[in-house]
Protein backbone atom coordinates (compact mmCIF):
# COMPACT_ATOMS: atom_id res chain seq x y z
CA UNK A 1 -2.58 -21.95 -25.23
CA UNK A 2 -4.83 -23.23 -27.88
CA UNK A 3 -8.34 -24.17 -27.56
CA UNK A 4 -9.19 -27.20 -30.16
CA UNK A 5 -12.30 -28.24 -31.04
CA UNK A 6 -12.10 -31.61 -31.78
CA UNK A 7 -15.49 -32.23 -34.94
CA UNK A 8 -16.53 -34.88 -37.52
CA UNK A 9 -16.95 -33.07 -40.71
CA UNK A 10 -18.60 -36.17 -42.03
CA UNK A 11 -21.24 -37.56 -39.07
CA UNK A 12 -24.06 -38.94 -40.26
CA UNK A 13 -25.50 -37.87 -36.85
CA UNK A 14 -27.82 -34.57 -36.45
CA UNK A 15 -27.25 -33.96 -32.87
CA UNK A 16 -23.24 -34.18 -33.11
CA UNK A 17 -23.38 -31.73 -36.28
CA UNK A 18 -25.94 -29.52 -34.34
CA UNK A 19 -24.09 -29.48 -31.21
CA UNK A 20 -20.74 -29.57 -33.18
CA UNK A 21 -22.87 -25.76 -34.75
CA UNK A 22 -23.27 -24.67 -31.47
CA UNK A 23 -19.85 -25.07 -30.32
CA UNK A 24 -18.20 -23.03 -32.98
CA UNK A 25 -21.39 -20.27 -32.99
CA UNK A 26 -20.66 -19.59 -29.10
CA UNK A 27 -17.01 -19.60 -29.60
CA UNK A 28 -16.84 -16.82 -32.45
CA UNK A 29 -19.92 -14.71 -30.75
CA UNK A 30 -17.33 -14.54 -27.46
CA UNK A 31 -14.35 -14.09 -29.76
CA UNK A 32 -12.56 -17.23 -28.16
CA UNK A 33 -9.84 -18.29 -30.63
CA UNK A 34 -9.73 -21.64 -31.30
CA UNK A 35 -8.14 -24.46 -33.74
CA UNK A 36 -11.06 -26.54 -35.30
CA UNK A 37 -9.71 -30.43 -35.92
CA UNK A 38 -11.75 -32.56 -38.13
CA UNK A 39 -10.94 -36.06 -37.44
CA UNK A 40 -12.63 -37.81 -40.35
CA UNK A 41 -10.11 -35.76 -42.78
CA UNK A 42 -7.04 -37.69 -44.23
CA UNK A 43 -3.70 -37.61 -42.28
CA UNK A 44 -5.47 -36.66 -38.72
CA UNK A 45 -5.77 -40.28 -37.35
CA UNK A 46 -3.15 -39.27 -34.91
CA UNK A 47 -5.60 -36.63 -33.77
CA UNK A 48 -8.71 -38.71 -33.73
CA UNK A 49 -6.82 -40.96 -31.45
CA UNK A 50 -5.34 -38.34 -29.26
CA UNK A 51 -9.09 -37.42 -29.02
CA UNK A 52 -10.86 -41.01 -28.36
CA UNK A 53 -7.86 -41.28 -25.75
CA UNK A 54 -8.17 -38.73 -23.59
CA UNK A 55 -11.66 -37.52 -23.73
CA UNK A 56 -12.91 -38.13 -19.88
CA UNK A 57 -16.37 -37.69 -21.23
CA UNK A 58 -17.92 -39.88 -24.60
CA UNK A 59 -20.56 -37.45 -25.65
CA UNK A 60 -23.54 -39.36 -25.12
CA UNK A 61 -26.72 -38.65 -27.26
CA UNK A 62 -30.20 -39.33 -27.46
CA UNK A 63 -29.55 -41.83 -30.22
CA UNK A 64 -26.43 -43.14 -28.68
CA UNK A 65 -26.28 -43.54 -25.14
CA UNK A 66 -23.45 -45.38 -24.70
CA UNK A 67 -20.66 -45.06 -27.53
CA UNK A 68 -18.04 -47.23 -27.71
CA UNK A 69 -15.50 -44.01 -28.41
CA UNK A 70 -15.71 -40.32 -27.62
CA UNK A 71 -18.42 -38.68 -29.51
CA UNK A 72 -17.46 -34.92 -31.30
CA UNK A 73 -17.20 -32.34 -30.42
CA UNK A 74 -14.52 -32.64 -27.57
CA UNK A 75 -12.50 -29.57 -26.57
CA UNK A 76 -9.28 -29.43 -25.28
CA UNK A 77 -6.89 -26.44 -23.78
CA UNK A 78 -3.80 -27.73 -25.46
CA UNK A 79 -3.29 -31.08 -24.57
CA UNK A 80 -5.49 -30.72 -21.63
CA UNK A 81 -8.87 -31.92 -21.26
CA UNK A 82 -11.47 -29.29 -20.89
CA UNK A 83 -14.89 -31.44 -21.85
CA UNK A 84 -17.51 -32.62 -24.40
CA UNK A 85 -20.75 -30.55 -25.56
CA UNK A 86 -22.85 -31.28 -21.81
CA UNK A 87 -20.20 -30.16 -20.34
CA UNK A 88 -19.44 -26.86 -22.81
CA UNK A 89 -22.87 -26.12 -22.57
CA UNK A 90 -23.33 -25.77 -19.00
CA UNK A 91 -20.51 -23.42 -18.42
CA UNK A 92 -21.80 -21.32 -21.24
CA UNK A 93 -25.33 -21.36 -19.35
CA UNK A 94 -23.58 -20.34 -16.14
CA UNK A 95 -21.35 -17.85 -17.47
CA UNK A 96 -18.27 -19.59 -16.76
CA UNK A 97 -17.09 -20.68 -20.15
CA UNK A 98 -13.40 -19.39 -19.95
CA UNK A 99 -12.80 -21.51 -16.58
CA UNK A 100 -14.07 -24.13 -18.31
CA UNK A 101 -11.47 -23.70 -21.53
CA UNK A 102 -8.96 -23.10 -18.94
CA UNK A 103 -7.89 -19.45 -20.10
CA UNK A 104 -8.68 -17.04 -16.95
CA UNK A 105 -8.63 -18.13 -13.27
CA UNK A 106 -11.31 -18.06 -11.50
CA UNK A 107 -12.09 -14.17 -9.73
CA UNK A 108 -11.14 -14.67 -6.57
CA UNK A 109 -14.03 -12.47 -4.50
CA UNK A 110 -12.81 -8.85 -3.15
CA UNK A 111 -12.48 -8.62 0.70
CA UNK A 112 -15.22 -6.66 2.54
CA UNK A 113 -13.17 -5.00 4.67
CA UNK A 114 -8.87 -4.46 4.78
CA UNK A 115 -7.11 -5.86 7.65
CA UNK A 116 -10.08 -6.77 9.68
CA UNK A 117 -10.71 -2.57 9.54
CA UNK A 118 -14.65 -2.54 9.75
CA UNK A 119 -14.66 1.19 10.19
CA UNK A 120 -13.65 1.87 6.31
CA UNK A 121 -16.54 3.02 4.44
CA UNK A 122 -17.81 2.15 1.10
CA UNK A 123 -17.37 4.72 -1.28
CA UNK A 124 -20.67 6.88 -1.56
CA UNK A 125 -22.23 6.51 -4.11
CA UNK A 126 -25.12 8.89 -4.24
CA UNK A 127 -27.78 5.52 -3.55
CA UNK A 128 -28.20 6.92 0.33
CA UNK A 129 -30.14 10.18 -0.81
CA UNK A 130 -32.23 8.14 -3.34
CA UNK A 131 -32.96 5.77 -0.46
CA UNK A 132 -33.94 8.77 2.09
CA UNK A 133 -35.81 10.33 -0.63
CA UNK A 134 -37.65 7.09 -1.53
CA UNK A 135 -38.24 6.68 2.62
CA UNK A 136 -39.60 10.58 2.68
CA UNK A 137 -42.36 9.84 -0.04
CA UNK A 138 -43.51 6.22 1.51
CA UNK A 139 -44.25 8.10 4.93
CA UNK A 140 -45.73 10.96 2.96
CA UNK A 141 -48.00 8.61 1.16
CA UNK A 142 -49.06 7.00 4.46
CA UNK A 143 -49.71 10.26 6.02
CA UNK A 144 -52.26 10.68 3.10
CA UNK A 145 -53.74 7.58 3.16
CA UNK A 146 -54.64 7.65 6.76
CA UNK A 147 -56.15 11.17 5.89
CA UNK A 148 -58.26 10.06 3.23
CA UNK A 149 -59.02 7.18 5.70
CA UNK A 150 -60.35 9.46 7.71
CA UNK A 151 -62.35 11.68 5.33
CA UNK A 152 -63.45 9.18 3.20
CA UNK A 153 -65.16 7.23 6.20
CA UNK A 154 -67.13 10.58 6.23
CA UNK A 155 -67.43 11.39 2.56
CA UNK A 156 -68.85 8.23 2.42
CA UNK A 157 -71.07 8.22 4.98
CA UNK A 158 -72.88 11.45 3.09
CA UNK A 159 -72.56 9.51 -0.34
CA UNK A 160 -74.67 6.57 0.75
CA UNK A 161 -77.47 9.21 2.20
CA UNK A 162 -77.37 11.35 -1.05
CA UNK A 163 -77.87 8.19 -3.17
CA UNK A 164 -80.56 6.73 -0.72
CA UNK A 165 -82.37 10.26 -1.73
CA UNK A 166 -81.72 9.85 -5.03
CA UNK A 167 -83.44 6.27 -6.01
C-alpha cells in the first residue's frame, strides 16, 4: 500500500502550497511513507485526471469556494480515496491519521471482563496504597483543622482583648 499525495508544484495559490507544506511536514514528522505526485509536471496528465476523477472532496478554499476540479493536495491509499487537506487535517487533530490513510484498523477496545467473569481482578498496580495513603492524610488534615477550629476560636478571643489593651 502506497500513500500518494497528490500536489501542484506550480499553484499560484498560497493556501494550496501552504496546506500542500503541511501535508508533507506531518507526514515525515510521523514517518508515514508516501509517494508525492505533482500533477502540473510533464507526462502525469494521466495522474491529474485519476486525481480530478476520484477525489470525493474538491478542496475548497477561502479564495475558491467552489472549484470546478479537485483542489491539491488529495491523498489516496493506492487507488483508494482517503481525502483532501479538511479532511487530513482533522484526523491529524484527533489522532487518527493512520485510519484515515487506511494503514491500521481501527483498535478495537479491550473487554472489561473475560467471559462475563466479573470476579477477575485488575492487576495491582500499587495506585490502592497511594489512594489509602492520600485518604489517611485528608482525615488527618481535618482532624487538625477542627482542632485549630477549636483553639483558634479561643486564641482569638484573647488576641482581640490584648490588642483592645494595646491601642
Amino acid at each position: 500500500m502506497v500513500i500518494k499525495v497528490y500536489i501542484s508544484g506550480m499553484s499560484g495559490n498560497k493556501e494550496v502550497k501552504k496546506r500542500q507544506q503541511r501535508v508533507t511536514m506531518i507526514m515525515d514528522s510521523k514517518h508515514i511513507e508516501y509517494t508525492v505526485i505533482d500533477i502540473t509536471e510533464p507526462g502525469q496528465e494521466g495522474e491529474k485526471d485519476f486525481m480530478q476523477t476520484n477525489a470525493q472532496h474538491k478542496g475548497c478554499t477561502i479564495s475558491d469556494p467552489n472549484p470546478r476540479h479537485a483542489l491539491p493536495p488529495q491523498l489516496f491509499n493506492d487507488t483508494e480515496y482517503c481525502g483532501d487537506y479538511d479532511d487530513f487535517d482533522m484526523a491529524n487533530e484527533v489522532d487518527n491519521l493512520e485510519v484515515f490513510l487506511k494503514l491500521a484498523a481501527p483498535a478495537a477496545p479491550e473487554p472489561e471482563h473475560k467471559n462475563g467473569d466479573e470476579t477477575t481482578a485488575p492487576p495491582a498496580t500499587g495506585d490502592d496504597d497511594a489512594t489509602n495513603t492520600a485518604a489517611a492524610e485528608d482525615e488527618d488534615e481535618n482532624k487538625e483543622n477542627k482542632t485549630e477550629d477549636n483553639n483558634g476560636a479561643g486564641a482569638g478571643d484573647g488576641a482581640e482583648a490584648e490588642g483592645a489593651n494595646e491601642v
